[in-house]
Structure formats: C-alpha cells, structure tokens
C-alpha atoms as a PDB file:
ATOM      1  CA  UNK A   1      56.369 -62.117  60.393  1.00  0.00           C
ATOM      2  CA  UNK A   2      53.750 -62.584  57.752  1.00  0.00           C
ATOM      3  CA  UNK A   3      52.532 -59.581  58.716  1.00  0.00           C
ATOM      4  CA  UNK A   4      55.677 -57.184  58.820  1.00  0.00           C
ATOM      5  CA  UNK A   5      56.353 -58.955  55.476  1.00  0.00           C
ATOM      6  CA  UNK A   6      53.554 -57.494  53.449  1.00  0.00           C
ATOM      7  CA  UNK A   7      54.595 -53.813  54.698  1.00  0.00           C
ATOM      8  CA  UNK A   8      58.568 -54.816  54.417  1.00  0.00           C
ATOM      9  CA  UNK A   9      58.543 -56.325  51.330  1.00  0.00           C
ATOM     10  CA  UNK A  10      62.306 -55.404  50.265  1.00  0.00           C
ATOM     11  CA  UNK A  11      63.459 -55.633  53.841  1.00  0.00           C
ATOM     12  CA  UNK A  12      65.471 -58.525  54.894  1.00  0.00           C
ATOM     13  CA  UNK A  13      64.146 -61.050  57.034  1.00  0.00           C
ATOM     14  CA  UNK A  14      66.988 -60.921  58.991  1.00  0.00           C
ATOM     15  CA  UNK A  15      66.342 -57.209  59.412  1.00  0.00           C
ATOM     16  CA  UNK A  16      62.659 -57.440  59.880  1.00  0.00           C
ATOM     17  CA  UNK A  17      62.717 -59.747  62.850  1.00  0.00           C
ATOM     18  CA  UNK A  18      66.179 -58.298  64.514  1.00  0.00           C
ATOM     19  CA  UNK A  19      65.575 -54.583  64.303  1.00  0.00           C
ATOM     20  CA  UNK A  20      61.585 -53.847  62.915  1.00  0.00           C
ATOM     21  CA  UNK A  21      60.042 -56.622  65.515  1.00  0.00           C
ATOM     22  CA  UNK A  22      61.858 -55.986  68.252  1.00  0.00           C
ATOM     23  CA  UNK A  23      60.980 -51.947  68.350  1.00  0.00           C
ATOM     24  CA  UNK A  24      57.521 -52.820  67.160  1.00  0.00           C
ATOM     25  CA  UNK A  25      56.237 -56.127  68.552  1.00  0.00           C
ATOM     26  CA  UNK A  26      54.184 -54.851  71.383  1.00  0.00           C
ATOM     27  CA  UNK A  27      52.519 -52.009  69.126  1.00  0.00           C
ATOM     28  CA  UNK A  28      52.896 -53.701  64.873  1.00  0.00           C
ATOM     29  CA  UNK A  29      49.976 -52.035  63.856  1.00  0.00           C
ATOM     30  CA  UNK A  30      51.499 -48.274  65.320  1.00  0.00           C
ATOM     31  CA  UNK A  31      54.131 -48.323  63.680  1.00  0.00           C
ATOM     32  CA  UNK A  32      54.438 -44.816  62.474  1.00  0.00           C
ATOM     33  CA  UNK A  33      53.725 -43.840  58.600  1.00  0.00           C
ATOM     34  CA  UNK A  34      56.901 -42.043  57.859  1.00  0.00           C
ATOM     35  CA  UNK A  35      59.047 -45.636  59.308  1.00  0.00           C
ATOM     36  CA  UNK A  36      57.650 -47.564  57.319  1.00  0.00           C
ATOM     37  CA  UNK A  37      58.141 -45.080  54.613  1.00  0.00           C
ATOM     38  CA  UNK A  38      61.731 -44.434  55.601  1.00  0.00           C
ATOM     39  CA  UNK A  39      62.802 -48.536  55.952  1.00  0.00           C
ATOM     40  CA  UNK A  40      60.843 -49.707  52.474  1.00  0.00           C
ATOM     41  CA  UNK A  41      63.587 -47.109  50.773  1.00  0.00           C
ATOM     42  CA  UNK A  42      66.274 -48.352  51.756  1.00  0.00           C
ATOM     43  CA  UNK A  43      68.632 -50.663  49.363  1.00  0.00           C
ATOM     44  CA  UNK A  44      69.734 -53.286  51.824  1.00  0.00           C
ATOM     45  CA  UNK A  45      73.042 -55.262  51.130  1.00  0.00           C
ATOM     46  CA  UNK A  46      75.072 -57.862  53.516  1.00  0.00           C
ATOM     47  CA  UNK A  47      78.536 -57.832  53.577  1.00  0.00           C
ATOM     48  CA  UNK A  48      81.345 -57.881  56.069  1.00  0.00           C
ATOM     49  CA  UNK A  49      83.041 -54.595  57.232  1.00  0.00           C
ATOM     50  CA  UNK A  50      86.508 -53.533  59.086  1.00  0.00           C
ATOM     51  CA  UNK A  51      84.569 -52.148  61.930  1.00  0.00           C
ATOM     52  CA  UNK A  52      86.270 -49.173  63.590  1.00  0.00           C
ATOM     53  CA  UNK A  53      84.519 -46.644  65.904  1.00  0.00           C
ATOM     54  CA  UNK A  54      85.328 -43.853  63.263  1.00  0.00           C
ATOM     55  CA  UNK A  55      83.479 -45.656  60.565  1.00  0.00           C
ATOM     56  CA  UNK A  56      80.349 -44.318  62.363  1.00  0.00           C
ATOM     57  CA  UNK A  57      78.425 -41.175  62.173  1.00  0.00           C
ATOM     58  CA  UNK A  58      79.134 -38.696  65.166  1.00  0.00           C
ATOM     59  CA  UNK A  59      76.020 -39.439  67.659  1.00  0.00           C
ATOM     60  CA  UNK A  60      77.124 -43.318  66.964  1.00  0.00           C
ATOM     61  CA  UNK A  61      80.850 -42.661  68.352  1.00  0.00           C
ATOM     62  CA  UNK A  62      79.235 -40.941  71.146  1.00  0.00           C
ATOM     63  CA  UNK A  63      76.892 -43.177  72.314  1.00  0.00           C
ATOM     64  CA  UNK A  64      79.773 -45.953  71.840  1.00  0.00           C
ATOM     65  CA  UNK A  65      82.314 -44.373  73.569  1.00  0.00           C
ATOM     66  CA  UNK A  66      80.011 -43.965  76.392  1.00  0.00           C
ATOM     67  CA  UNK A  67      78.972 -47.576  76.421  1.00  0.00           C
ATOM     68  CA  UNK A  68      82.095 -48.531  76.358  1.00  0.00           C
ATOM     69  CA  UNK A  69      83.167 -46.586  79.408  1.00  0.00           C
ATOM     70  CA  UNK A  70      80.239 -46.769  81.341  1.00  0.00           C
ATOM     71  CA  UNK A  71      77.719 -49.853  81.054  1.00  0.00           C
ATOM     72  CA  UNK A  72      74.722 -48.527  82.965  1.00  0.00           C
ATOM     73  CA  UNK A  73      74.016 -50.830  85.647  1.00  0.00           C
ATOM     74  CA  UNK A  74      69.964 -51.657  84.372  1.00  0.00           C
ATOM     75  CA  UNK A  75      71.983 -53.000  81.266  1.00  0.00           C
ATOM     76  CA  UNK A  76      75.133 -54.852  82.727  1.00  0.00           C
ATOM     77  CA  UNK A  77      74.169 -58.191  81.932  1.00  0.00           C
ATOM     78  CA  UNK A  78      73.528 -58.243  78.587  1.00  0.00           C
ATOM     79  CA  UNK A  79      77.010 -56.091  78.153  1.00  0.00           C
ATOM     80  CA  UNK A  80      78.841 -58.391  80.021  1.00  0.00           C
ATOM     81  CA  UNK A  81      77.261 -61.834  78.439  1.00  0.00           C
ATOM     82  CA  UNK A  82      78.442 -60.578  75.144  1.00  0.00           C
ATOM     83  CA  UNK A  83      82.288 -59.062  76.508  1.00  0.00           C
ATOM     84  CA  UNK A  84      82.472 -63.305  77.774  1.00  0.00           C
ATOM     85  CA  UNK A  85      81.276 -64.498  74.051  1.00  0.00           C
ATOM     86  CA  UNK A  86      83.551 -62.107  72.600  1.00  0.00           C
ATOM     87  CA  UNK A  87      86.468 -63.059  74.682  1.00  0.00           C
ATOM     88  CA  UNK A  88      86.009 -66.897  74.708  1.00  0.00           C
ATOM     89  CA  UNK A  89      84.323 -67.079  70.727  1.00  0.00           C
ATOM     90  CA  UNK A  90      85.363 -64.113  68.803  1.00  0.00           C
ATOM     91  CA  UNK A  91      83.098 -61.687  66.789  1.00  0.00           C
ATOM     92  CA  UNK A  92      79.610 -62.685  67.098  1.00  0.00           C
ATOM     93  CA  UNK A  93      78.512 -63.865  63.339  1.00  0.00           C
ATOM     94  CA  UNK A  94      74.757 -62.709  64.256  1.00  0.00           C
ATOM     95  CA  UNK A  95      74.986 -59.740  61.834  1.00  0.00           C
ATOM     96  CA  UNK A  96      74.892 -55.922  62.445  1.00  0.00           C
ATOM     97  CA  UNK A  97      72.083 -53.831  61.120  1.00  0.00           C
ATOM     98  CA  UNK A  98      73.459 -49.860  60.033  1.00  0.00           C
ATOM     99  CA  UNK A  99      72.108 -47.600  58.149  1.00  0.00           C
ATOM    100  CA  UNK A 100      74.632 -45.435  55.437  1.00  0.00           C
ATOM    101  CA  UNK A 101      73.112 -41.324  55.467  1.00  0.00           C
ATOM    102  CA  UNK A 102      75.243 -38.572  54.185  1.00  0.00           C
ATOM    103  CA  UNK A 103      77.775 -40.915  54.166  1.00  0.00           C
ATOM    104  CA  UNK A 104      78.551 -42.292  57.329  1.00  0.00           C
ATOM    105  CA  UNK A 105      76.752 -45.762  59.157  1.00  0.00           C
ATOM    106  CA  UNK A 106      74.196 -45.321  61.607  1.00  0.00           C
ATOM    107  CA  UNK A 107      74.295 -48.388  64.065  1.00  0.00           C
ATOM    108  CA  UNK A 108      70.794 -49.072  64.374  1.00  0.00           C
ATOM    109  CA  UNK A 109      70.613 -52.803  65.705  1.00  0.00           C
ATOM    110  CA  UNK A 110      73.584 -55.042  67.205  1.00  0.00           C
ATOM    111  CA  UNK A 111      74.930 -52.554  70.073  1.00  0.00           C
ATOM    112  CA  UNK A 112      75.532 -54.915  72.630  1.00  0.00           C
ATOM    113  CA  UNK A 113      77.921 -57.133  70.426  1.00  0.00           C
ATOM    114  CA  UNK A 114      79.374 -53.403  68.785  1.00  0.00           C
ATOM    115  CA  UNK A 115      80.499 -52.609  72.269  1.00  0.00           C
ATOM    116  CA  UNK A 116      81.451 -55.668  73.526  1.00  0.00           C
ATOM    117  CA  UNK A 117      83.702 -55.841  69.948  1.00  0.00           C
ATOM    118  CA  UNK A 118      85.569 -53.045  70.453  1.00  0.00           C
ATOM    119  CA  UNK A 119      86.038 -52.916  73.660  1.00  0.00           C
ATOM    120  CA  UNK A 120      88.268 -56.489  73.291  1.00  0.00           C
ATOM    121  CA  UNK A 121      89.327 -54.737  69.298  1.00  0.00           C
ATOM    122  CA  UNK A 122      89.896 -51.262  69.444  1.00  0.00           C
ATOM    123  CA  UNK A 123      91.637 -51.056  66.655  1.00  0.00           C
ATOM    124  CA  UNK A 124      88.817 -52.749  64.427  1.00  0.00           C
ATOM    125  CA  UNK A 125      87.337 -56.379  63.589  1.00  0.00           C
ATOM    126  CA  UNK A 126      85.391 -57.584  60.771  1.00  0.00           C
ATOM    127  CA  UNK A 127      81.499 -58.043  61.178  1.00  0.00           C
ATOM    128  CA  UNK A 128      79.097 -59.524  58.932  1.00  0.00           C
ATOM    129  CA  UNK A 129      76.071 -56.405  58.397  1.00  0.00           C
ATOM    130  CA  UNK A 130      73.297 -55.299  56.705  1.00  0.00           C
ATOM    131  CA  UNK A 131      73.454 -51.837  55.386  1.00  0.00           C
ATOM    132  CA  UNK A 132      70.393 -49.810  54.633  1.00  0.00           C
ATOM    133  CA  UNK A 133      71.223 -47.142  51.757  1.00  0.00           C
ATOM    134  CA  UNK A 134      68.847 -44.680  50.524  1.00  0.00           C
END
C-alpha cells in the first residue's frame, strides 16, 4: 500500500486497495504510464447514489444486462454469494468505485454486488460510491 500510495497520492485508500491493487498486484511496478496518469486526475468524492441501470454509460448497461441474464458459469459463485447477501442483508455497504466521463458513470469496481443489486432492485437502490471525475 505504501507503495501504490506514493504514485496515488489523491486516490482513496479505499480505491487504491479495491480497484488499483487488485488489477495490479501481481505486476505494481507495470502498471502502465498513461493509468497512472489517467487515475492521479481524477477528483474522487464518496457519496451515496439512486442506482439505476440507466445511470450508466452504454457499454456499462450492456455488460450489466448481460450479467444479469447470463452469469457465466467460471463466475457463478461469486454471483450467487452476493444474490444470497443481497437477499438475506440488503445492499452491500462495501462501496462502489465509478468513474463520471462525458457525463455518464463508468462502473469500474463493485460488479458482482451491481448485479446482484439489481437483479433483487430493478427499479434502483441506494449505494454508497466513489466517483472519479476528471
């Protein structure tokens, strides 16, 4: 973390360890130029959001939709670990991590408890996030 924190200085910790880590931690010192570039300008805030499939950008819905329909089978487990959380303790509080370009969120960390949200809310819930904004 020490580390990730010297070339994240404005990031989160949160956000560092639940989106940056995980992608990176078998290659930290690859990470590419131009990401570490990208996530250092971004403005991150927390706050909770009415979460609604529309909300996101169009490859977002997509990629949700299809989720939702069709769990691939190499990924069942963790799909249906957090459908049984959802159903027996509500929205996860474990945070969200989305992006805001050209004015729509990017989900770019959290997609297991997104899915498993909406599929038992389709009409919305409220979920705690941190939004990158450029």
């Amino acid at each position: 973390m020490d580390f990730l924190r010297k070339k994240f200085p404005n990031t989160p910790d949160y956000v560092v360890r639940d989106f940056i880590y995980k992608h990176y931690k078998n290659n930290l010192n690859n990470i590419e130029e131009e990401t570490i570039e990208w996530i250092n300008s971004l403005s991150w805030t927390k706050q909770t959001l009415d979460v609604t499939i529309e909300m996101f950008d169009d490859w977002t819905q997509n990629r949700l939709r299809q989720l939702i329909g069709d769990v691939s089978k190499d990924d069942d487990t963790r799909h249906q670990t957090q459908q049984q959380l959802v159903k027996t303790k509500g929205v996860s509080k474990e945070p969200i991590i989305l992006t805001l370009e050209d004015g729509e969120y990017v989900l770019q960390e959290g997609w297991h408890r997104t899915v498993a949200a909406l599929k038992q809310y389709p009409n919305g819930y409220k979920q705690i996030a941190y939004i990158g904004k450029e």
